[in-house]
Protein backbone atom coordinates (compact mmCIF):
# COMPACT_ATOMS: atom_id res chain seq x y z
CA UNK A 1 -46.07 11.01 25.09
CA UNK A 2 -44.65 14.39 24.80
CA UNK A 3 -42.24 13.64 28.04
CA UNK A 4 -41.51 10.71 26.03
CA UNK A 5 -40.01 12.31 23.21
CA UNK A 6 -38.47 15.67 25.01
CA UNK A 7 -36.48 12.51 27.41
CA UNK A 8 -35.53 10.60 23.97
CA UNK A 9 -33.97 13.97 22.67
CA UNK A 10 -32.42 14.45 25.43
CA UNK A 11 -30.64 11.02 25.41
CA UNK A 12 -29.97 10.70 21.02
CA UNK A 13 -29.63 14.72 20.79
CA UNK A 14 -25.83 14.23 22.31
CA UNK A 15 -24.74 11.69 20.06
CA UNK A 16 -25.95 12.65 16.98
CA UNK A 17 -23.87 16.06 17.52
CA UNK A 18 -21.22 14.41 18.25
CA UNK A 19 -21.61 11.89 14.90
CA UNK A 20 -22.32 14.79 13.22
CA UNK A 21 -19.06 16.78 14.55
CA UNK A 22 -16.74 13.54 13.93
CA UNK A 23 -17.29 13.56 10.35
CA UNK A 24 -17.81 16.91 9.51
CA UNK A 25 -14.29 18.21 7.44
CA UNK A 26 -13.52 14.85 6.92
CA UNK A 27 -11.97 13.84 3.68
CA UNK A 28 -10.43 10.33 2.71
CA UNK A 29 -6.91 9.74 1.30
CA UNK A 30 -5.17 7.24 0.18
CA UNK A 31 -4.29 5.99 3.52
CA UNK A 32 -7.72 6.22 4.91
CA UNK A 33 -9.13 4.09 1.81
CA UNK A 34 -5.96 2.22 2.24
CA UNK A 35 -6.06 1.37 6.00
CA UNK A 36 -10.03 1.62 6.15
CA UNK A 37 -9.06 4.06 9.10
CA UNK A 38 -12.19 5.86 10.22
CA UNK A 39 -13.84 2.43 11.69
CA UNK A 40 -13.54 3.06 15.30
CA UNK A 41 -11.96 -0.50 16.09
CA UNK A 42 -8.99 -0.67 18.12
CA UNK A 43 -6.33 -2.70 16.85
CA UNK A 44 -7.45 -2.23 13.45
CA UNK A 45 -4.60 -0.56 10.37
CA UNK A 46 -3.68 3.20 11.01
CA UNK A 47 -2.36 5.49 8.09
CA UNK A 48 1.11 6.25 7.89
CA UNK A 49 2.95 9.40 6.18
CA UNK A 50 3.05 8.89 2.64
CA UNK A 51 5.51 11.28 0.03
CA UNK A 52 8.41 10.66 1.53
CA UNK A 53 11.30 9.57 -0.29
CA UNK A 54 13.09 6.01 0.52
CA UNK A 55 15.81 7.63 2.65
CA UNK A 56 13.37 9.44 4.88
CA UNK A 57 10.50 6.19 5.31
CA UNK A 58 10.97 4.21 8.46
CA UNK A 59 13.37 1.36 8.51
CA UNK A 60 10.69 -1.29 9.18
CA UNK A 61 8.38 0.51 6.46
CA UNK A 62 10.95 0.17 4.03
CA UNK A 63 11.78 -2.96 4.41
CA UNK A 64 7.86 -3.90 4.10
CA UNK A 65 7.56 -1.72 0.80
CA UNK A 66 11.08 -3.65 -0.63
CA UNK A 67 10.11 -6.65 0.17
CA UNK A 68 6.87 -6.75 -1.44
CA UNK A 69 8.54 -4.99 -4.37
CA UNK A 70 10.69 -7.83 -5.40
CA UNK A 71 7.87 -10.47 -4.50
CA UNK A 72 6.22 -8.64 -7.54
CA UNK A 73 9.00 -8.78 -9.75
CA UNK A 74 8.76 -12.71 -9.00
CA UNK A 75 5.22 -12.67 -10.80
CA UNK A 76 5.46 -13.47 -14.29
CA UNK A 77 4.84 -11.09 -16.46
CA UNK A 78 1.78 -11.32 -19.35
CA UNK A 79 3.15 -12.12 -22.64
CA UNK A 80 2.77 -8.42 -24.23
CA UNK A 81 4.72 -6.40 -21.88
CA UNK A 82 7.46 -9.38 -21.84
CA UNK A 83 8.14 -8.61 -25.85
CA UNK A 84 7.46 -4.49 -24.85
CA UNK A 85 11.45 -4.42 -24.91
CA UNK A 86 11.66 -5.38 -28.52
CA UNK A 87 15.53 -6.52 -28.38
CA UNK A 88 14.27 -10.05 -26.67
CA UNK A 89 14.85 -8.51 -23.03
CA UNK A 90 12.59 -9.03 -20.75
CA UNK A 91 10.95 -5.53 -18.79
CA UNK A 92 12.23 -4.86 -15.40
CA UNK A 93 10.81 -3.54 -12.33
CA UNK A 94 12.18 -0.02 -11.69
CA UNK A 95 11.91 1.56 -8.07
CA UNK A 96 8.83 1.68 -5.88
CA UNK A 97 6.83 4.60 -5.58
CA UNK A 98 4.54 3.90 -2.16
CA UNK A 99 1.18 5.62 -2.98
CA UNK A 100 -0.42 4.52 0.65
CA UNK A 101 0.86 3.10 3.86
CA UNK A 102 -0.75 2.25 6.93
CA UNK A 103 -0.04 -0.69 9.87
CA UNK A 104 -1.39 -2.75 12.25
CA UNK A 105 0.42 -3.71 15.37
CA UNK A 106 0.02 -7.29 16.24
CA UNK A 107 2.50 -9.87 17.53
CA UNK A 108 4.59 -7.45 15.70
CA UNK A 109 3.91 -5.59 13.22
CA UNK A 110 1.05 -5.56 9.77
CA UNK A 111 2.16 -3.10 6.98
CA UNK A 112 -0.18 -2.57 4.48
CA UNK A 113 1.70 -0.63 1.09
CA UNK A 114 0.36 0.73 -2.00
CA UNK A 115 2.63 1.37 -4.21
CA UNK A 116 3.79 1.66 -8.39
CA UNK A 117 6.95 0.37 -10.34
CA UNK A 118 7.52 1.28 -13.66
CA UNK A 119 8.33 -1.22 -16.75
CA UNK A 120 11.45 -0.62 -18.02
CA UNK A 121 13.92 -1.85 -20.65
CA UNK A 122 17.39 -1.98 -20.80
CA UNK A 123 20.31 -2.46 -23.01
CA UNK A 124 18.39 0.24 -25.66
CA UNK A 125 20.26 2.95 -25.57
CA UNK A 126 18.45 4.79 -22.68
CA UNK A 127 20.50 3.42 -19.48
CA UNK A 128 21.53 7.44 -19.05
CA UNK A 129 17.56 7.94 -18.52
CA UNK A 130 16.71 4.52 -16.85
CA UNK A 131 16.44 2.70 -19.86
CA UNK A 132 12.79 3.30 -21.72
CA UNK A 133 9.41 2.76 -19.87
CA UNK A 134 7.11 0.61 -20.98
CA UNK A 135 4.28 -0.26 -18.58
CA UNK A 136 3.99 -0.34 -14.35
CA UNK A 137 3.25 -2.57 -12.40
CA UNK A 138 0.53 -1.25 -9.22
CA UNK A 139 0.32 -3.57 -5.87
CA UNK A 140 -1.00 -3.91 -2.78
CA UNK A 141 0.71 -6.02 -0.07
CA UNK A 142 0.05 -6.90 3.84
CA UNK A 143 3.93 -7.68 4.81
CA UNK A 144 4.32 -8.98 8.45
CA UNK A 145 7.33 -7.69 10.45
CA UNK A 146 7.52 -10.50 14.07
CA UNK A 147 8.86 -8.97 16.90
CA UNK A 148 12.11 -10.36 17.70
CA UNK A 149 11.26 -12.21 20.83
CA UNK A 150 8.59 -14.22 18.28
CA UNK A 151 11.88 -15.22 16.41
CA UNK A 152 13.73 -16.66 19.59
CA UNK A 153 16.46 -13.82 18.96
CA UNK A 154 17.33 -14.48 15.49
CA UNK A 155 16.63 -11.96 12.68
CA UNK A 156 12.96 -11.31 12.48
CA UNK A 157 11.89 -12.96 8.74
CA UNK A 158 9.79 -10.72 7.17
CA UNK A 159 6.55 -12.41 5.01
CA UNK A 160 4.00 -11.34 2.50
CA UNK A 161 0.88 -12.65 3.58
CA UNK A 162 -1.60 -11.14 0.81
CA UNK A 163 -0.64 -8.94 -2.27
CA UNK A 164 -2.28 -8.23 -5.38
CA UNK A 165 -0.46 -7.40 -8.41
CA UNK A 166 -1.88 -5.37 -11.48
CA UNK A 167 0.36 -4.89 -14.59
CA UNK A 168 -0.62 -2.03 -17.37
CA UNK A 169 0.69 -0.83 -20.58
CA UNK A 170 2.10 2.79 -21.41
CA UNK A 171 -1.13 3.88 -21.89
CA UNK A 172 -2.39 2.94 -18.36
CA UNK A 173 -4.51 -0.13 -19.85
CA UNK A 174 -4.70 -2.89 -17.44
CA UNK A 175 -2.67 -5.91 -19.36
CA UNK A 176 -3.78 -9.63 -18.05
């Protein structure tokens, strides 16, 4: 019995060091919540840099985080934050802030964005500022990038395939 349980240390001892080393120090960002990076499957999303500004992300990142910024200013708005304005204009989406980025490489390529928008109105005096804010909008989108070859040479057409879109007020209060 004893050689029994000196052999089974010998064969678990190993790996539970080595669990034990792999997630010791480890602390989860945005992009690790994000991405669920940390699961050991190959193929699976990977985080990317985040707090850069939009002339220093990645072409095809960019183009991700635009395009499923202006399929969220498609999304009608809730009622309250469409009077917010209070001169009968309707809010608009100011720019993205990404919050969390990570991808997938498929047939192509997965990007998975988090990222904010601020609520603002125009045509009140405040264009000099950005006009005033009056809510945000927070989203997350999978946008798929083909290779070109998948697009028989022509320009590779970006899609959203999944994105959920939260609007709040100027207190942070999630508006339905």
């Amino acid at each position: 019995m004893a050689a029994a349980v000196s052999s089974l240390r010998w064969l678990f001892g190993p790996l539970l060091l080595l669990a034990a080393l792999s997630t010791a120090g480890a602390t989860e960002t945005e992009g690790d919540a994000l991405c669920q990076a940390g699961n050991g499957l190959p193929g699976g999303f990977q985080p990317l840099p985040t707090g850069l500004t939009a002339a220093e992300l990645d072409f095809d990142v960019k183009a991700a985080l635009y395009i499923a910024w202006g399929q969220a200013g498609i999304k009608e708005m809730p009622q309250v934050l469409n009077a917010a304005c209070g001169n009968g204009k309707t809010p608009t989406l100011g720019q993205p802030e990404l919050l969390g980025a990570c991808q997938q490489v498929v047939a192509g390529t997965n990007y998975k964005l988090h990222f904010t928008s601020r609520l603002l109105c125009e045509g009140n005096g405040l264009e000099a500022t950005g006009g005033s804010h009056v809510g945000a909008v927070d989203s997350v989108a999978v946008v798929y990038i083909p290779l070109p070859v998948m697009t028989m040479g022509s320009g590779a057409q970006p899609s959203v395939s999944a994105q959920t879109i939260t609007f709040s007020d100027m207190g942070g209060a999630v508006v339905a």
